[in-house]
PDB file of N, CA and C in Angstrom:
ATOM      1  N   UNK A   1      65.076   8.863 -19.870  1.00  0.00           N
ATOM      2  CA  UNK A   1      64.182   9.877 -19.311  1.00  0.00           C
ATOM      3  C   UNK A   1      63.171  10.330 -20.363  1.00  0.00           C
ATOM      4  N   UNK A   2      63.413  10.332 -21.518  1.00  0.00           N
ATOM      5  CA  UNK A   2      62.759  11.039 -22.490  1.00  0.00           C
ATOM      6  C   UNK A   2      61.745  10.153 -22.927  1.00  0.00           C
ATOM      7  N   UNK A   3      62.266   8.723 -22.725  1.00  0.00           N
ATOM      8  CA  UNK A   3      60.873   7.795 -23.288  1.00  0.00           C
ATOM      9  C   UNK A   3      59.929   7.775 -22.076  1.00  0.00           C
ATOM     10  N   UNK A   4      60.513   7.854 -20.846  1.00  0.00           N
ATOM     11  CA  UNK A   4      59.414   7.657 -19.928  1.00  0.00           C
ATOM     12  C   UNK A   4      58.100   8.925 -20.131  1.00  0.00           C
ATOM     13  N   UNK A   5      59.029  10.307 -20.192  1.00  0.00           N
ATOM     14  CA  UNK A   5      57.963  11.446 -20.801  1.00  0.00           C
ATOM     15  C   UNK A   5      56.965  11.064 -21.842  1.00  0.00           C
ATOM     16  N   UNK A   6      57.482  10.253 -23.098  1.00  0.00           N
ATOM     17  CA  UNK A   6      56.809  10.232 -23.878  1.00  0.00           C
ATOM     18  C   UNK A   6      55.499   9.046 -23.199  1.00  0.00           C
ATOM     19  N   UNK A   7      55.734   7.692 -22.334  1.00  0.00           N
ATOM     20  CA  UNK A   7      54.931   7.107 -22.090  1.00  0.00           C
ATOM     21  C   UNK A   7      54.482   7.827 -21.037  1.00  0.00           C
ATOM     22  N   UNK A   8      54.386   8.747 -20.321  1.00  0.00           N
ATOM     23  CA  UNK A   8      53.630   9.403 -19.506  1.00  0.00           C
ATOM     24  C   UNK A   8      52.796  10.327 -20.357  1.00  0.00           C
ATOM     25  N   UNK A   9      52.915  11.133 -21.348  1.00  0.00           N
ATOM     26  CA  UNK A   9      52.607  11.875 -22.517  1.00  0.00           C
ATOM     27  C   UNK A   9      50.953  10.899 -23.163  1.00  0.00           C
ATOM     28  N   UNK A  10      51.458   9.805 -23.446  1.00  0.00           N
ATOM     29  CA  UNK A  10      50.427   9.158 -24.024  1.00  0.00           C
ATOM     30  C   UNK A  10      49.417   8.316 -23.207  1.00  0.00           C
ATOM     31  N   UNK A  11      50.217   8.401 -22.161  1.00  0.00           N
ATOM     32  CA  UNK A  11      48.998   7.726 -20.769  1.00  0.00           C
ATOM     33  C   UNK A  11      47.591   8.411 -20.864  1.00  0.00           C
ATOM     34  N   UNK A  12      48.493   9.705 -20.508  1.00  0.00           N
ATOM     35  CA  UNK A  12      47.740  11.386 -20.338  1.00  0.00           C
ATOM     36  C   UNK A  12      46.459  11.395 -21.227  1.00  0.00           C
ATOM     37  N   UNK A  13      46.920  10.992 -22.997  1.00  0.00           N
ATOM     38  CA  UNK A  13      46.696  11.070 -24.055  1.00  0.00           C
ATOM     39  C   UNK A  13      45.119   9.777 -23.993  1.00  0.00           C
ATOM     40  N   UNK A  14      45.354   8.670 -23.728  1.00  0.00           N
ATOM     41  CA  UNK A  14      44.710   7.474 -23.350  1.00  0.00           C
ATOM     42  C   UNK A  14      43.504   7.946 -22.119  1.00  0.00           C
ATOM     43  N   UNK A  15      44.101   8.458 -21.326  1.00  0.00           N
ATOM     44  CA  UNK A  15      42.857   8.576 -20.109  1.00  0.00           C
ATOM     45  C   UNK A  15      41.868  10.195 -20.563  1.00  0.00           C
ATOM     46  N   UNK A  16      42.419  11.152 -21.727  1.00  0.00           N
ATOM     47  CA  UNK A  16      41.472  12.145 -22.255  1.00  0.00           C
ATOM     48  C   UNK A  16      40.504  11.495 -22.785  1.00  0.00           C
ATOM     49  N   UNK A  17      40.801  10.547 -23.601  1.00  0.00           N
ATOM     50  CA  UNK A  17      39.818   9.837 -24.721  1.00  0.00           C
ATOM     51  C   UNK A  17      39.165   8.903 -24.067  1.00  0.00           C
ATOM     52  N   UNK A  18      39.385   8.471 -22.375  1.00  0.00           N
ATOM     53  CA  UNK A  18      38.564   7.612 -22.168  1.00  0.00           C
ATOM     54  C   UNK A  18      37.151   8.653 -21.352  1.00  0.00           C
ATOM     55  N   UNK A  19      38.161   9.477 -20.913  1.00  0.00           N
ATOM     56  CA  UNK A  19      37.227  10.578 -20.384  1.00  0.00           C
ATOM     57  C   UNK A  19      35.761  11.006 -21.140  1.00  0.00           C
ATOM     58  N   UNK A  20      36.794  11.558 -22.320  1.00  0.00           N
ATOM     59  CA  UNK A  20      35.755  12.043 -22.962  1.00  0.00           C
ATOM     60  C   UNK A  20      34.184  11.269 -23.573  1.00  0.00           C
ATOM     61  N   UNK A  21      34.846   9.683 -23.768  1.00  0.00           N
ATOM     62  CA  UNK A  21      33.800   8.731 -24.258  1.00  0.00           C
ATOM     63  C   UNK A  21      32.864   8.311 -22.990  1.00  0.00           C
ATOM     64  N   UNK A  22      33.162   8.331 -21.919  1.00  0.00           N
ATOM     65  CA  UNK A  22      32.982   8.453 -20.793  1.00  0.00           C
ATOM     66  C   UNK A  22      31.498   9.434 -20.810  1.00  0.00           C
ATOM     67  N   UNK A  23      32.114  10.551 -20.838  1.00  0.00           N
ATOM     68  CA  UNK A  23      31.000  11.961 -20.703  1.00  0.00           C
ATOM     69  C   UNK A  23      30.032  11.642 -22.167  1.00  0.00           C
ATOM     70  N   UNK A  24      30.713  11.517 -23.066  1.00  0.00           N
ATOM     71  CA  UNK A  24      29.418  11.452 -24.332  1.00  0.00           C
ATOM     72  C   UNK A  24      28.639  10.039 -24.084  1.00  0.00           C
ATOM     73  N   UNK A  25      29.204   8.634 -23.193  1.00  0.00           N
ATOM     74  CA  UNK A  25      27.992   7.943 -22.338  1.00  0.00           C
ATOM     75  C   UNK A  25      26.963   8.455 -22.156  1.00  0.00           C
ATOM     76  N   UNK A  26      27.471   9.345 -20.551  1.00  0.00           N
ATOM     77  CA  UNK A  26      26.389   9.465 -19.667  1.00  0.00           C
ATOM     78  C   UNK A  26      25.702  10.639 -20.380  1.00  0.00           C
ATOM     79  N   UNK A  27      26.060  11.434 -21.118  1.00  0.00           N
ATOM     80  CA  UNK A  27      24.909  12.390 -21.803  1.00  0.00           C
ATOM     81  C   UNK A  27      24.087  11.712 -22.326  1.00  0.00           C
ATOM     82  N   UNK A  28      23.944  10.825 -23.065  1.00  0.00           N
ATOM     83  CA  UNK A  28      23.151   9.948 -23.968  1.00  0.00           C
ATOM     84  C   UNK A  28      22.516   9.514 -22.655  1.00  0.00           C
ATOM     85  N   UNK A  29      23.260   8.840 -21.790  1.00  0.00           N
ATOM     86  CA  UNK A  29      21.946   8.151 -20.716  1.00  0.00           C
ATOM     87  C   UNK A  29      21.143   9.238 -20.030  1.00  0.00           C
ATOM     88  N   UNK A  30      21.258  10.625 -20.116  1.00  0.00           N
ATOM     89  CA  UNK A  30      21.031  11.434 -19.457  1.00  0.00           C
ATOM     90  C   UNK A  30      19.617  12.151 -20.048  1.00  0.00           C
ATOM     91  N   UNK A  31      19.612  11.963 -21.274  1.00  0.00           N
ATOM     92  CA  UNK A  31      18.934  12.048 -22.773  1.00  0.00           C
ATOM     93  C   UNK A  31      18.056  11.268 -22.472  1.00  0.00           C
ATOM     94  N   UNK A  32      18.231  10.150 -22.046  1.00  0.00           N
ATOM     95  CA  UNK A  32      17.511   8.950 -22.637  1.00  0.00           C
ATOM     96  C   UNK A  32      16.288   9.045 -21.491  1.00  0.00           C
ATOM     97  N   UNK A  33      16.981   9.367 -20.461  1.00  0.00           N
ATOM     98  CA  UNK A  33      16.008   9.264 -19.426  1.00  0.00           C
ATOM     99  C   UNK A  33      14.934  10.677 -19.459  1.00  0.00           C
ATOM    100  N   UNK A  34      15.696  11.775 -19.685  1.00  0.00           N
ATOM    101  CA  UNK A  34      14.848  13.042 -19.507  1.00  0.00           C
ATOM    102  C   UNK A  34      13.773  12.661 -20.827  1.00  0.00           C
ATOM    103  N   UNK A  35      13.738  12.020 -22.514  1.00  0.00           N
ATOM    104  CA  UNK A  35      13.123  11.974 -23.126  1.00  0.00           C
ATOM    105  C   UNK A  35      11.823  10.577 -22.574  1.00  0.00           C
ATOM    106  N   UNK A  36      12.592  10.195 -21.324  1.00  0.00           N
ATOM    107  CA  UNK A  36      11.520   8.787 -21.056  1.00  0.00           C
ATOM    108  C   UNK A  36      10.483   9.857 -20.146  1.00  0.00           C
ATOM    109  N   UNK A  37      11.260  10.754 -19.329  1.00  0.00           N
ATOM    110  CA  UNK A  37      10.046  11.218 -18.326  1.00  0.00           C
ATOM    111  C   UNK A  37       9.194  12.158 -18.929  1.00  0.00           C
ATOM    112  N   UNK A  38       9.659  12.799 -20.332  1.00  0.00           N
ATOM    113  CA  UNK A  38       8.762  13.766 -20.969  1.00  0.00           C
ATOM    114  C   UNK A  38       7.696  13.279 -21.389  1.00  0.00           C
ATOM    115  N   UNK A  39       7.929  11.795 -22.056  1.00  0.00           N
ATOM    116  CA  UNK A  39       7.344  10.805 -22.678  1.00  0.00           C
ATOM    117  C   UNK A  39       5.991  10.272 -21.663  1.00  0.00           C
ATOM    118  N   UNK A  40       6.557   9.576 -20.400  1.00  0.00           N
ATOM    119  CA  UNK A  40       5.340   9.731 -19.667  1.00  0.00           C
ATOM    120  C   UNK A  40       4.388  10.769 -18.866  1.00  0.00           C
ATOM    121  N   UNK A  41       5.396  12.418 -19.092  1.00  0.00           N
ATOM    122  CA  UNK A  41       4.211  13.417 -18.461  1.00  0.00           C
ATOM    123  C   UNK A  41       3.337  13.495 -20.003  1.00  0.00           C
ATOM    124  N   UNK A  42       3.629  13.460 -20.890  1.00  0.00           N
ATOM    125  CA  UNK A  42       3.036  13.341 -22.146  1.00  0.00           C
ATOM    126  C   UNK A  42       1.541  12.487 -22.413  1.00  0.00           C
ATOM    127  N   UNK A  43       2.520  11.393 -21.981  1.00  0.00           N
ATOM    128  CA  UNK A  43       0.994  10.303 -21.920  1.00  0.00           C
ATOM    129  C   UNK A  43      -0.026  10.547 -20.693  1.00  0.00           C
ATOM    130  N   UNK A  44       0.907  11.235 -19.558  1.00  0.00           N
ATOM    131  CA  UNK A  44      -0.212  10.684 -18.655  1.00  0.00           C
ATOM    132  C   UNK A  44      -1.270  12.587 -19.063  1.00  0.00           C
ATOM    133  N   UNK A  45      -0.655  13.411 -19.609  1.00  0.00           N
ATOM    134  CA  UNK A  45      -2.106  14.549 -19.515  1.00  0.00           C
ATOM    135  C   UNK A  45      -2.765  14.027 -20.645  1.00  0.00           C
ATOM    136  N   UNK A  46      -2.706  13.372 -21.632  1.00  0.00           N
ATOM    137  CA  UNK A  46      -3.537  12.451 -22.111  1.00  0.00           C
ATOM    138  C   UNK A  46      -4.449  11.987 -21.849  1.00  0.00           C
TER     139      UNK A  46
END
């Protein structure tokens, strides 16, 4: 019983860290895009 806790414990442990790399992704893509559309209201009052 106690090892299954522990492999349920580190599952838990495994799917935070995928989470989290997950979210610091899509921020970066989220970034990437808001600095692309600033980029072209930029150029276009140019």
């Amino acid at each position: 019983m106690e090892e299954k806790d522990k492999k349920t414990e580190t599952n838990v442990d495994i799917w935070k860290k995928h989470q989290e790399k997950e979210a610091k992704g899509l921020r970066k893509i989220f970034i990437l895009i808001f600095l692309v559309i600033v980029l072209f209201y930029v150029v276009k009052l140019i």
